[in-house]
Protein backbone atom coordinates (compact mmCIF):
# COMPACT_ATOMS: atom_id res chain seq x y z
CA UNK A 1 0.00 0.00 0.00
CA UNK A 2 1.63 3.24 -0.77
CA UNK A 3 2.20 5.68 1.77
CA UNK A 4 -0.21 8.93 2.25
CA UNK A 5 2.42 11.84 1.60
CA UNK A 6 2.48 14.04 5.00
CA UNK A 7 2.85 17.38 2.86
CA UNK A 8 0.16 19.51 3.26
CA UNK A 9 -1.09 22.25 0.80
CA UNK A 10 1.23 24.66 2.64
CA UNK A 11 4.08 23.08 1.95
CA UNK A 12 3.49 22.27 -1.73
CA UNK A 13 2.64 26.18 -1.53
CA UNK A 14 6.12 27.23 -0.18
CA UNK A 15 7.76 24.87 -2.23
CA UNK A 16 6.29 26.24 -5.53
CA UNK A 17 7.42 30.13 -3.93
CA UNK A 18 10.98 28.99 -3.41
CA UNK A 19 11.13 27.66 -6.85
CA UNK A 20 10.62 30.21 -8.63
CA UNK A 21 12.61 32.69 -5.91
CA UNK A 22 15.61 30.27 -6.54
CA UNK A 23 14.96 30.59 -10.62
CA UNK A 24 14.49 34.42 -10.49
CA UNK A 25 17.81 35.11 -8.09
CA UNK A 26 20.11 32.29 -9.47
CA UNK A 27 19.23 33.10 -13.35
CA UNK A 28 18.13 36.47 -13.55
CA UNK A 29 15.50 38.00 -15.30
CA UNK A 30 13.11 35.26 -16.57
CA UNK A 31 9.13 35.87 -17.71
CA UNK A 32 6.28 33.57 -16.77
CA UNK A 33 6.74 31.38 -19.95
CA UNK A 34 10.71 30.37 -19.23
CA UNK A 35 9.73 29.99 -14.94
CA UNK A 36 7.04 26.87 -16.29
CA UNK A 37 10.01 24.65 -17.56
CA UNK A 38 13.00 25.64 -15.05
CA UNK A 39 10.55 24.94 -12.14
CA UNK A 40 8.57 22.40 -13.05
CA UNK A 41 5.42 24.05 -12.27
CA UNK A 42 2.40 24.32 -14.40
CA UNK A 43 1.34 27.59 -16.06
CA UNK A 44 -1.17 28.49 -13.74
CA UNK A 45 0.98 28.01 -10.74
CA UNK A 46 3.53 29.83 -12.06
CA UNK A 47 1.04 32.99 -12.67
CA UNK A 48 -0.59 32.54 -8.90
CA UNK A 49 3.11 32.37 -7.35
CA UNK A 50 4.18 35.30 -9.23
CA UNK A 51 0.93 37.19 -8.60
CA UNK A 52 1.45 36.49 -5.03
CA UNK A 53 5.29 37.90 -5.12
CA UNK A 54 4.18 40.97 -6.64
CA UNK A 55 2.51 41.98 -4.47
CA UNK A 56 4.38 41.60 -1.47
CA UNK A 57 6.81 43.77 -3.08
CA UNK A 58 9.49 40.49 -3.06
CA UNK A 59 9.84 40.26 -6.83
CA UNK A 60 9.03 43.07 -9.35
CA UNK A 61 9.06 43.80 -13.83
CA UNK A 62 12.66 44.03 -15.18
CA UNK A 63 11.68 45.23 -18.87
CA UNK A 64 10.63 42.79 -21.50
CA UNK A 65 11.79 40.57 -24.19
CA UNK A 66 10.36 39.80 -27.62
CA UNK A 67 8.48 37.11 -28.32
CA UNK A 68 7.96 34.96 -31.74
CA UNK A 69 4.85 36.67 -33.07
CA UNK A 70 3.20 37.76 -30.17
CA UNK A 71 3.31 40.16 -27.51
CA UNK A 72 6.25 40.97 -25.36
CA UNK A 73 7.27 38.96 -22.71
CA UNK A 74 7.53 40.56 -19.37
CA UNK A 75 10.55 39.85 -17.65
CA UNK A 76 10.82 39.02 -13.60
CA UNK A 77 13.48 39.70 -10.80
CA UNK A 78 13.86 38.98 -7.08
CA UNK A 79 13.37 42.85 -5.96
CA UNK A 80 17.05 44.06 -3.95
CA UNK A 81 15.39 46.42 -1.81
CA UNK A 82 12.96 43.88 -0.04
CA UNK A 83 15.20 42.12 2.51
CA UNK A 84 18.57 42.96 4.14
CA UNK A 85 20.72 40.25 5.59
CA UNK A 86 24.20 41.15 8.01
CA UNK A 87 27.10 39.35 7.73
CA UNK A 88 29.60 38.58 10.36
CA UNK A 89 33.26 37.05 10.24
CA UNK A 90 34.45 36.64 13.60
CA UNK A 91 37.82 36.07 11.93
CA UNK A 92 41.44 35.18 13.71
CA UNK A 93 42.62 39.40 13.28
CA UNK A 94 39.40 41.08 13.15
CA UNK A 95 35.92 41.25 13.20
CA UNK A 96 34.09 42.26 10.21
CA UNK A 97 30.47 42.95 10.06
CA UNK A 98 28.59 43.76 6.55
CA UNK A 99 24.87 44.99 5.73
CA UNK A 100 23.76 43.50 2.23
CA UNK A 101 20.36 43.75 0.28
CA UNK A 102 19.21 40.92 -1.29
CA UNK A 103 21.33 40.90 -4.63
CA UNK A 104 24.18 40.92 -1.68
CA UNK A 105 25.20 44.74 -2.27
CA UNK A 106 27.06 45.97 0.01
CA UNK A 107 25.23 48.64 1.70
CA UNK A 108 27.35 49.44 5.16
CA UNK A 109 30.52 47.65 6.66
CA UNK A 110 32.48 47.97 10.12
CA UNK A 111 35.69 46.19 11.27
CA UNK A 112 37.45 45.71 14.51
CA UNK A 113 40.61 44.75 15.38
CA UNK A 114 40.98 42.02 17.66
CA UNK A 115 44.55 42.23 19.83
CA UNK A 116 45.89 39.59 20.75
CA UNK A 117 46.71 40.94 24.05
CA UNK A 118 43.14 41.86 24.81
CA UNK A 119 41.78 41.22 28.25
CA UNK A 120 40.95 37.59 29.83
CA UNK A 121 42.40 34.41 29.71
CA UNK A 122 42.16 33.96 25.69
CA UNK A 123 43.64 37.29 24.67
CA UNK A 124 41.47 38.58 20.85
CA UNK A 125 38.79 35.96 21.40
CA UNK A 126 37.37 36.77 25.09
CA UNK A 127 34.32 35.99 24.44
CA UNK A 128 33.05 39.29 25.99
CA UNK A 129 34.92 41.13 23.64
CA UNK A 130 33.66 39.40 20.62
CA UNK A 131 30.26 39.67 21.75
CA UNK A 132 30.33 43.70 22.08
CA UNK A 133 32.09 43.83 18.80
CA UNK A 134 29.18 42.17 16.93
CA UNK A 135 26.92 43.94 18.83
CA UNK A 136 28.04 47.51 18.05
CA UNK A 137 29.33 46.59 14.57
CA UNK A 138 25.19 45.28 13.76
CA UNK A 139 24.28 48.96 15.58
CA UNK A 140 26.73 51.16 13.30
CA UNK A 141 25.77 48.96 9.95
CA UNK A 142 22.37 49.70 10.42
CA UNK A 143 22.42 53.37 11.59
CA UNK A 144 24.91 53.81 8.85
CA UNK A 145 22.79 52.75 5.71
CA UNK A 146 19.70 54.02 7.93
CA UNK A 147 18.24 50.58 8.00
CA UNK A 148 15.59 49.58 10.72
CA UNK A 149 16.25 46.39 12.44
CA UNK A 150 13.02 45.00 11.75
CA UNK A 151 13.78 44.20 7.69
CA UNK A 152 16.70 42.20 8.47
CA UNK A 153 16.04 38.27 7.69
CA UNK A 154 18.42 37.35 9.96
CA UNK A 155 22.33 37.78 11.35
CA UNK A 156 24.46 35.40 9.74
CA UNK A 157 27.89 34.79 11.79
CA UNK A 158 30.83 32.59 10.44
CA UNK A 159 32.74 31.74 13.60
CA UNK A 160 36.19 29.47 14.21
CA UNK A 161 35.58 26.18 15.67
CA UNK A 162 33.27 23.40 15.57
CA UNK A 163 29.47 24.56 16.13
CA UNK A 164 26.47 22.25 17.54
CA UNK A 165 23.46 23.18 18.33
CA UNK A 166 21.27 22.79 21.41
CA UNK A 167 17.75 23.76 22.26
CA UNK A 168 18.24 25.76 25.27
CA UNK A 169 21.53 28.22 23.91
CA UNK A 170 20.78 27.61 19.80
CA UNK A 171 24.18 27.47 18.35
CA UNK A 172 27.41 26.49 20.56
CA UNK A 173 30.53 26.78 19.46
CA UNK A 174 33.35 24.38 20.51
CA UNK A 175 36.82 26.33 19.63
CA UNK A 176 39.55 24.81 20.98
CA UNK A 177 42.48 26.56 18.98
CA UNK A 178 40.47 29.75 20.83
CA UNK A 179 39.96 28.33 24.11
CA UNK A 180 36.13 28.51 23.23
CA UNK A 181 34.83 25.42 25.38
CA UNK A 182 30.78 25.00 24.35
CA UNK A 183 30.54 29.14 24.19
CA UNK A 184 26.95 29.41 23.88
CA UNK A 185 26.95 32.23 21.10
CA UNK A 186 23.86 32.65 19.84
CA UNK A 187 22.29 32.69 23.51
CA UNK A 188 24.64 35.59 24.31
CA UNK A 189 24.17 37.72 20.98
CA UNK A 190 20.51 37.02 21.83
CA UNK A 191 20.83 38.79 25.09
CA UNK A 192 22.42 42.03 23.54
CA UNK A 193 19.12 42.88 22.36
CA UNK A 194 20.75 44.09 19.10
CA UNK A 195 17.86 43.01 17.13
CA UNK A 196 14.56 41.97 17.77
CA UNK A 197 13.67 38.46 18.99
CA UNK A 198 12.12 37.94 15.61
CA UNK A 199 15.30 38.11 13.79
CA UNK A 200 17.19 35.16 13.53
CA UNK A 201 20.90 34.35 14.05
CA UNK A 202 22.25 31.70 11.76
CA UNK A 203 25.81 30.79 13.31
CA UNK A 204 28.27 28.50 11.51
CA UNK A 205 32.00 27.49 10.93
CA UNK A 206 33.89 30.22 8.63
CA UNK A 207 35.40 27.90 6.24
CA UNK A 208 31.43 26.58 5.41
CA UNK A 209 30.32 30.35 5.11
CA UNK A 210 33.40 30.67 2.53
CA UNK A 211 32.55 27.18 0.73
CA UNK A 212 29.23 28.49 0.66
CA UNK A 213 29.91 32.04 -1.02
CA UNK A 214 32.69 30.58 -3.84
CA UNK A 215 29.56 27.71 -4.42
CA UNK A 216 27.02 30.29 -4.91
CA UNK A 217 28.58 33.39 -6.66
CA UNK A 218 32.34 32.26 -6.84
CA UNK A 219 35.23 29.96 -8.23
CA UNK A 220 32.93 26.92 -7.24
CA UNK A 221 29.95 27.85 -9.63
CA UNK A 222 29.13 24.88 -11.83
CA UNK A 223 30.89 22.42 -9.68
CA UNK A 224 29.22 19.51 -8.61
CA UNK A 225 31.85 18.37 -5.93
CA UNK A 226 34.27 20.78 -4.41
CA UNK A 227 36.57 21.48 -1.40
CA UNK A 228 37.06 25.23 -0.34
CA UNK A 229 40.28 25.67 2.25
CA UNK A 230 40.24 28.77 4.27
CA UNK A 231 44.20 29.92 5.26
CA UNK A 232 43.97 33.07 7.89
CA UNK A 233 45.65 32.44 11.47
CA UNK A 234 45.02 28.70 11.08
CA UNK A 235 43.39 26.72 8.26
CA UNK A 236 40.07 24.66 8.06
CA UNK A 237 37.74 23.84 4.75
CA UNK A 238 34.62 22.98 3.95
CA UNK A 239 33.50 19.99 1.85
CA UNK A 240 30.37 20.26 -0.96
CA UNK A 241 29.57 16.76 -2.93
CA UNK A 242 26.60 14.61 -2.85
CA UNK A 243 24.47 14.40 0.37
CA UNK A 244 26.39 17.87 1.20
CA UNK A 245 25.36 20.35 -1.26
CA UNK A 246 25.01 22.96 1.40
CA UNK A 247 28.39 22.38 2.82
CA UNK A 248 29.90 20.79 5.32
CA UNK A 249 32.99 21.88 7.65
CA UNK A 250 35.84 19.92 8.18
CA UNK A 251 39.06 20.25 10.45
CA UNK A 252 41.54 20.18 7.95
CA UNK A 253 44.04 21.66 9.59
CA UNK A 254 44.27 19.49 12.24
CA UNK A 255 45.30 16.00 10.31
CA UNK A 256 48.72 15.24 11.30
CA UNK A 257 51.26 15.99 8.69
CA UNK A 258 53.87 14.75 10.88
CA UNK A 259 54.37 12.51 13.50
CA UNK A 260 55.39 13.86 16.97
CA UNK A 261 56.00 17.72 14.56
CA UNK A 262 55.54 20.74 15.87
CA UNK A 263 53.10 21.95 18.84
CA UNK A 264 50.01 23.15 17.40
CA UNK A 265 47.34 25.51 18.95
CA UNK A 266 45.31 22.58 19.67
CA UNK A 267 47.52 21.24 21.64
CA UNK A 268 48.54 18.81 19.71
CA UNK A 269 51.90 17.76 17.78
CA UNK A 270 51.88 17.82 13.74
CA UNK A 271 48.72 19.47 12.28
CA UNK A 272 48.96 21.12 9.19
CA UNK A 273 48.26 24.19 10.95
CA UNK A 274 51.50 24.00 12.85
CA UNK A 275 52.73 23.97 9.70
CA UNK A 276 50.42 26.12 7.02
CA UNK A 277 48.55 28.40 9.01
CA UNK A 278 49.68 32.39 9.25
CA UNK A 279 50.88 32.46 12.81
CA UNK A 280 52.67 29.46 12.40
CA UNK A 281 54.05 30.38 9.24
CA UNK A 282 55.39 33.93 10.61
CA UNK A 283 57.09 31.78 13.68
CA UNK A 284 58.79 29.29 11.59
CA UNK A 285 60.40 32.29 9.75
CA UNK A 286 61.20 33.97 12.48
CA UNK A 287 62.86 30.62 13.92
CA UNK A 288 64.89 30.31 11.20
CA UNK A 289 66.26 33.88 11.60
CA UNK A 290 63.65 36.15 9.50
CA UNK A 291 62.85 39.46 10.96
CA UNK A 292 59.16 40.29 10.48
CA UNK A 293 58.22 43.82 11.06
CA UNK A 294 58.32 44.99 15.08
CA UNK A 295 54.55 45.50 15.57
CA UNK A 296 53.14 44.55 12.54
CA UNK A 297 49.95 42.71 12.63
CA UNK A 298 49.61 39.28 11.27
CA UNK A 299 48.67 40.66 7.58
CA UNK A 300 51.44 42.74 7.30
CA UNK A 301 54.07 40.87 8.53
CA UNK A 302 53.03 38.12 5.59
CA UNK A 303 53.25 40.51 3.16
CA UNK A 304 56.57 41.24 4.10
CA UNK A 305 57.15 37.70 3.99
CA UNK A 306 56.23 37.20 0.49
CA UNK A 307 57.94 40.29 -0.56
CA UNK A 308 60.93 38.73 0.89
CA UNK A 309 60.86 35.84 -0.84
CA UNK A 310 59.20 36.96 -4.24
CA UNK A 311 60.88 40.25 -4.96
CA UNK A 312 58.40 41.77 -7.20
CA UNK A 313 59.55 42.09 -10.91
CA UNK A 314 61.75 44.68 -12.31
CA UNK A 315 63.20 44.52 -8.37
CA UNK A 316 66.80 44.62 -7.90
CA UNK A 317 66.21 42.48 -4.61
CA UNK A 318 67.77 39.29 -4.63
CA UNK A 319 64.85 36.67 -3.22
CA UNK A 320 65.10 36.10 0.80
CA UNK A 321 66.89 32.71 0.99
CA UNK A 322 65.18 32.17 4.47
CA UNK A 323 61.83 33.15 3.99
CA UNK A 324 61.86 31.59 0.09
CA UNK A 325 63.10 27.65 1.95
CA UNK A 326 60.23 28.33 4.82
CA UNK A 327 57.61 28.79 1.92
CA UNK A 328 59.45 26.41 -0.29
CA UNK A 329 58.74 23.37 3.10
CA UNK A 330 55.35 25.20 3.70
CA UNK A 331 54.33 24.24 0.24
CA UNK A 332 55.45 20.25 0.61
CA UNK A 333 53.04 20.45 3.39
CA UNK A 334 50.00 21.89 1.80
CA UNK A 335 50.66 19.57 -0.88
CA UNK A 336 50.33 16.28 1.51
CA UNK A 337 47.29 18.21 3.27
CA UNK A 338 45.76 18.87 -0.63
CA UNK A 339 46.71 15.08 -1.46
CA UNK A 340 44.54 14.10 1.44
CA UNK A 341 40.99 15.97 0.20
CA UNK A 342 42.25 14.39 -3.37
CA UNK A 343 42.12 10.54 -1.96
CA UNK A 344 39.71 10.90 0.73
CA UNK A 345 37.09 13.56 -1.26
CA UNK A 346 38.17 13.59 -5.01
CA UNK A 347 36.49 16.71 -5.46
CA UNK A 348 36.30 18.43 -8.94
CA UNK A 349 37.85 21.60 -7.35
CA UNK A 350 40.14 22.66 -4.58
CA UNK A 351 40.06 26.14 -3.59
CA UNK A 352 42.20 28.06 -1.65
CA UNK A 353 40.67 31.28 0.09
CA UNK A 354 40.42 33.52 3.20
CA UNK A 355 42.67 36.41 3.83
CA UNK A 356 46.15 34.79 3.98
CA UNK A 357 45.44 32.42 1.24
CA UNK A 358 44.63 35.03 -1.39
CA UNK A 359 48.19 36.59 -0.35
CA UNK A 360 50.23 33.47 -0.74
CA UNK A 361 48.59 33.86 -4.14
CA UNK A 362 48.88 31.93 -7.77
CA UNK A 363 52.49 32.39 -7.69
CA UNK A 364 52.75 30.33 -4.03
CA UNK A 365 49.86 28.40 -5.15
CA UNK A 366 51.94 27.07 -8.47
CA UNK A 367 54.73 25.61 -6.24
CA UNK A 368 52.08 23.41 -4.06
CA UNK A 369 50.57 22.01 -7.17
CA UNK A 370 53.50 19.32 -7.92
CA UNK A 371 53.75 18.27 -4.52
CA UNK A 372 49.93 17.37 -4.43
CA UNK A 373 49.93 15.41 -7.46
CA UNK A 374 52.82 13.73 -5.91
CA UNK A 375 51.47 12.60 -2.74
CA UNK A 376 48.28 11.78 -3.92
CA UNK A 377 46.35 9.26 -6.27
CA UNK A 378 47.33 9.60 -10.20
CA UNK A 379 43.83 8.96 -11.17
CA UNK A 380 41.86 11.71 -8.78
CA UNK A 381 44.41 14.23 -9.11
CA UNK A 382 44.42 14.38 -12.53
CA UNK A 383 40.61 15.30 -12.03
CA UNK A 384 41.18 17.86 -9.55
CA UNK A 385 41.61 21.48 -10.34
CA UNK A 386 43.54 23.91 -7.79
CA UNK A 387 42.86 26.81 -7.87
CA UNK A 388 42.49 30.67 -5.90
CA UNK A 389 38.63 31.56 -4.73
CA UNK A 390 37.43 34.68 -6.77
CA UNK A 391 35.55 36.63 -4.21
CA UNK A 392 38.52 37.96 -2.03
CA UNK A 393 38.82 38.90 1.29
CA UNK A 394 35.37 39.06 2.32
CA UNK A 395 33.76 35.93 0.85
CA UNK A 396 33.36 35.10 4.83
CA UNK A 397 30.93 37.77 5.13
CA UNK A 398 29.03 37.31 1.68
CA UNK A 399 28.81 33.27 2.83
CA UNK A 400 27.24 34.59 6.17
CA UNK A 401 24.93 36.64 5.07
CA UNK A 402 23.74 33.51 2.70
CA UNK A 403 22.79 31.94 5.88
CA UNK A 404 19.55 33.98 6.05
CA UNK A 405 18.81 34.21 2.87
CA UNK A 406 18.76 30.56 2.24
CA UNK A 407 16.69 29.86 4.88
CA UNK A 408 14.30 32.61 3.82
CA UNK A 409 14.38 31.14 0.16
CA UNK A 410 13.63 27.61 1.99
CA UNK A 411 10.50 29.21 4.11
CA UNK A 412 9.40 30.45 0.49
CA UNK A 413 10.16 34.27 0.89
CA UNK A 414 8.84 34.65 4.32
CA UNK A 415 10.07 36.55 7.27
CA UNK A 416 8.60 33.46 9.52
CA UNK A 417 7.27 29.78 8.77
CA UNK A 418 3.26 29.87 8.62
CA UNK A 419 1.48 28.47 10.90
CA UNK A 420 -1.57 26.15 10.81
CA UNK A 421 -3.92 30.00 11.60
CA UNK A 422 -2.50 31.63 8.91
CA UNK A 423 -4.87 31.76 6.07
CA UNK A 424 -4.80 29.57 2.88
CA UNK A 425 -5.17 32.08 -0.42
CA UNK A 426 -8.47 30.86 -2.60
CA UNK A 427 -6.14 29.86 -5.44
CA UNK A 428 -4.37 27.55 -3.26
CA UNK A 429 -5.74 24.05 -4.58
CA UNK A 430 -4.55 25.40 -7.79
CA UNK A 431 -0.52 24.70 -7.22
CA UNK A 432 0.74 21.97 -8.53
CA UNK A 433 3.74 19.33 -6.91
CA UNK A 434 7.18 19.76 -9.14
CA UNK A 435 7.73 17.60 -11.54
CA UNK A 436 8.67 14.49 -10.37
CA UNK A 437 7.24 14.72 -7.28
């Protein structure tokens, strides 16, 4: 006997909304008559979803195009103006919090500095300190594009560490290269009152917020299985394939590269991030008698790295023979730790982001290559393309700020789920299940 479906006509109703949301924001400017076949929905659903996102002011007319013979065809776009989503990257140097509209336009931005000789036991990432930052940084963004709270979908926040969830804090985030032990973040943001209780906050690992952005409007596009590696202080990635389209975080940086190597901020001996990660990059040079700037911050003193070892062209510098054999070993070890997401994910695409990784560059990047398709399988790495993420420095942010606007795509364009109360329109019965369905 075949099972009675337990979808009800709201949910074939909010499915057939975030179909053609998806359609309009991921292809652009469609009409009615193109939505029927990329959605699967009949022509008459088509016109009552679009009749319905008129007016509520979420999608509006972009022009027209001509058709064969006949009248022209209006064309249809999500409207920008109807949503705003913040981002937040609680990142290893700095804080950075973004407003976007819905076609992710920047509309306001604030950073702050995190010192690492801040107060409390953990230096940069007290958690008091964090907290405040993302609470006045959501303030300023929204006084600054003169924004009221109440039209944000939600606070997205891309965060080191391992998060869970729980239902008495929300999200909980287990950092142990931070000294986070089960910091119940979203509770505490919650309790800032920073914006209202109706507004969601969507908290997840950094390195998924980046996989998510390249995926979505980056280097990923097109790829069906992918691994995106975040380098800043330390290093993590985030793995998208089958069963994971939306992403899923991994701690790279803590397989062991070598056996009983150097102390990592884990606390243990030998992770890649001992090895690959900024800080421990900048110590190994300094080890082997570099001399980074006095004072410079993290991002600075790697640029000075680089320049050190890459003079730039037309230089008369000869090439730094210390920092050049540092990078030189650094890149035998991100080839082992690429090798290992080759064998173990054989992803179409590997790519390398966050802030330090987009300085060690294509030319850095070129030297790794060799040493990954050494260490790993012939017949995956052949397959496997490495390259630099496209969307710079702040893809952390943009990959935030997804998190609310994919769940408000998934609720079908609405600020909340509906609830059994809410009324059913007259030309409900009318929607049809997608194809295949």
């Amino acid at each position: 006997m075949r099972a009675k479906s337990s979808r009800t006509v709201r949910d074939l109703r909010r499915e057939n909304r975030t179909a053609v949301l998806r359609r309009l924001y991921f292809d652009g400017p469609q009409s009615r008559l193109a939505l029927g076949p990329a959605t699967g929905l009949s022509s008459g659903s088509v016109s009552n979803v679009v009749g319905e996102l008129l007016a509520e002011g979420l999608v509006e007319e972009a022009g027209s195009v001509d058709s064969a013979g006949g009248r022209p065809r209006t064309l249809l776009r999500v409207r920008p103006g109807s949503g705003c989503m913040i981002g937040v990257d609680v990142g290893e140097t700095r804080i950075r919090v973004e407003l976007f509209d819905l076609a992710l336009t920047e509309l306001a931005r604030v950073e702050r500095p995190l010192s690492a000789d801040g107060p409390g036991p953990h230096g940069r990432y007290e958690v008091s300190i964090v907290v405040g930052h993302v609470r006045d940084g959501i303030a300023e963004v929204l006084r600054a594009a003169d924004v009221p709270a109440e039209r944000l979908l939600g606070v997205g926040v891309g965060v080191p560490g391992i998060v869970a969830h729980t239902p008495e804090d929300g999200a909980v985030v287990h950092g142990q290269t931070t000294g986070w032990d089960a910091v119940p973040l979203e509770r505490l943001l919650r309790e800032t009152g920073a914006v209202p209780a109706s507004v969601p906050y969507l908290i997840d690992n950094g390195s998924k917020t980046l996989g998510q952005a390249e995926m979505w409007f980056g280097a990923g596009r097109g790829a069906t299985d992918a691994v995106v590696v975040l380098f800043g202080s330390g290093v993590g990635a985030c793995v998208i394939g089958e069963g994971t389209e939306s992403g899923r975080a991994i701690e790279w940086g803590h397989l062991t590269v070598r056996v009983r190597g150097r102390r990592c901020r884990c606390g243990s001996q030998g992770c890649l991030e001992a090895y690959a990660g900024a800080e421990a990059l900048l110590e190994r040079w300094r080890e082997a008698g570099g001399r980074p700037p006095k004072g410079a911050d993290e991002e600075t003193a790697l640029t000075a790295m680089l320049t050190a070892a890459y003079p730039p062209d037309g230089s008369a510098a000869e090439p730094d023979a210390t920092a050049l054999a540092v990078l030189e070993e650094t890149a035998e070890y991100l080839g082992a730790g690429f090798a290992d997401l080759i064998n173990l994910f054989q992803p179409e695409r590997i790519l390398v982001g966050g802030w330090a990784g987009l300085q060690l560059g294509t030319r850095f990047l070129e030297t790794v290559k060799p040493h990954a398709a050494a260490f790993a399988l012939r017949y995956p790495a052949e397959r496997t393309r490495i390259e630099l993420g496209t969307l710079g420095p702040d893809a952390v942010t943009v990959g935030a700020a997804i998190l609310p606007l994919e769940a408000f795509f998934a609720r079908g364009g609405r600020h909340t789920e509906p609830t059994p109360e809410d009324p059913v329109p007259t030309w409900q019965p009318a929607l049809q299940h997608r194809v295949g369905s």
